[in-house]
C-alpha atoms as a PDB file:
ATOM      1  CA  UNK A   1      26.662   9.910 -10.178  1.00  0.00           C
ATOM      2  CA  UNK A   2      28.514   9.900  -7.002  1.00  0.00           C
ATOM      3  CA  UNK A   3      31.866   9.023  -5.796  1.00  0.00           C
ATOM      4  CA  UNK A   4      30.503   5.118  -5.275  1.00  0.00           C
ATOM      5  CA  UNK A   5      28.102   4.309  -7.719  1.00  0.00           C
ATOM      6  CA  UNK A   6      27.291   0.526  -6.126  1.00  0.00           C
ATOM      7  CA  UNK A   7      25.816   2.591  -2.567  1.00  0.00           C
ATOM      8  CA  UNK A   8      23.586   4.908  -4.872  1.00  0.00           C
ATOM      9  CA  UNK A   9      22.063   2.171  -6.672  1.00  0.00           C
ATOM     10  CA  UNK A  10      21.400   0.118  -3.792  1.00  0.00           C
ATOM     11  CA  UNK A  11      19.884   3.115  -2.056  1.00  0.00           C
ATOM     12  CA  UNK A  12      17.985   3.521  -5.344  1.00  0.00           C
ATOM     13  CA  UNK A  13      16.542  -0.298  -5.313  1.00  0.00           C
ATOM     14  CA  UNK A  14      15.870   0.061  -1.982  1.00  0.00           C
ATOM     15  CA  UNK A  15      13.860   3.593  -2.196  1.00  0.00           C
ATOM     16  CA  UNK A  16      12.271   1.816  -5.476  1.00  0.00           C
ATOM     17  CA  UNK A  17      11.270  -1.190  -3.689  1.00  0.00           C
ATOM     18  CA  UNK A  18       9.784   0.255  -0.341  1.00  0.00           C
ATOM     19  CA  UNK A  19       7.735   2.698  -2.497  1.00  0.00           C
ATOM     20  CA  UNK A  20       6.225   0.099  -4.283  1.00  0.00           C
ATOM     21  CA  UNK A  21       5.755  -2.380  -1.178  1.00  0.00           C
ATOM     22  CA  UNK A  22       4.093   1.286   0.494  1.00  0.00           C
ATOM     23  CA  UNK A  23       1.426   1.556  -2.585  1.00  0.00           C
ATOM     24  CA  UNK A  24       0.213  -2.045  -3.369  1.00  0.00           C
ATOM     25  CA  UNK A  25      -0.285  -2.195   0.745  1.00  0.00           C
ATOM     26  CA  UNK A  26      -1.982   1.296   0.715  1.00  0.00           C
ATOM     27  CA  UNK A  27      -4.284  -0.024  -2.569  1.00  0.00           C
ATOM     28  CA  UNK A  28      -4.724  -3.247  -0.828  1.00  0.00           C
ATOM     29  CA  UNK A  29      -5.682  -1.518   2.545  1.00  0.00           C
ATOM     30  CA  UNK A  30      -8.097   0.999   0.892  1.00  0.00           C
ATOM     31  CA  UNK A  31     -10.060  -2.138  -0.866  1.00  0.00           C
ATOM     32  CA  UNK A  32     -10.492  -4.053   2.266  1.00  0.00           C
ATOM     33  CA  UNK A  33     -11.698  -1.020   4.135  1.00  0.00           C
ATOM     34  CA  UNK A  34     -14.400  -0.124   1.292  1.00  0.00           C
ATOM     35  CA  UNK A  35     -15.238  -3.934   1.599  1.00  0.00           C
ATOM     36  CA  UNK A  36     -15.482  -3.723   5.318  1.00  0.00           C
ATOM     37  CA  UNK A  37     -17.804  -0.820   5.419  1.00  0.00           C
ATOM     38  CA  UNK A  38     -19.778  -2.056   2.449  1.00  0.00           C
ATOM     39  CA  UNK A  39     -20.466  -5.459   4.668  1.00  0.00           C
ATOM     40  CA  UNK A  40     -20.986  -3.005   7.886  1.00  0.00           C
ATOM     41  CA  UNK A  41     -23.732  -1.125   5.951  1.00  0.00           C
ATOM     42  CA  UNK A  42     -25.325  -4.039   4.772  1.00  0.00           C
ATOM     43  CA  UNK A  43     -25.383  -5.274   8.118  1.00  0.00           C
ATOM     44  CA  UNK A  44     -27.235  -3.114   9.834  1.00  0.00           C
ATOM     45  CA  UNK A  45     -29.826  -2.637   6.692  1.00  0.00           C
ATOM     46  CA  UNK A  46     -30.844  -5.891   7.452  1.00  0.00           C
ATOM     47  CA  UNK A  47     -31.172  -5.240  10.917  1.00  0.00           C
ATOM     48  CA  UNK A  48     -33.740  -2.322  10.415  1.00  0.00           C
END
């Protein structure tokens, strides 16, 4: 551990946290664009 242990764990917490705020968005993001392009496609079936 380094000379200050209190600014490595609080760069660890914050590393920790933003990785997990960056995958639940990404997840999130990737369901709402299937869901988008499912209701695109069924869209324009309709419209055929």
């Amino acid at each position: 551990m380094p000379e200050h242990p209190i600014w490595w764990l609080l760069t660890m917490a914050c590393i920790v946290w933003y990785s997990t705020i960056t995958i639940y968005v990404s997840i999130k993001g990737a369901a709402d664009i299937r869901h988008m392009t499912d209701r695109l496609s069924g869209r324009d079936d309709s419209q055929s």
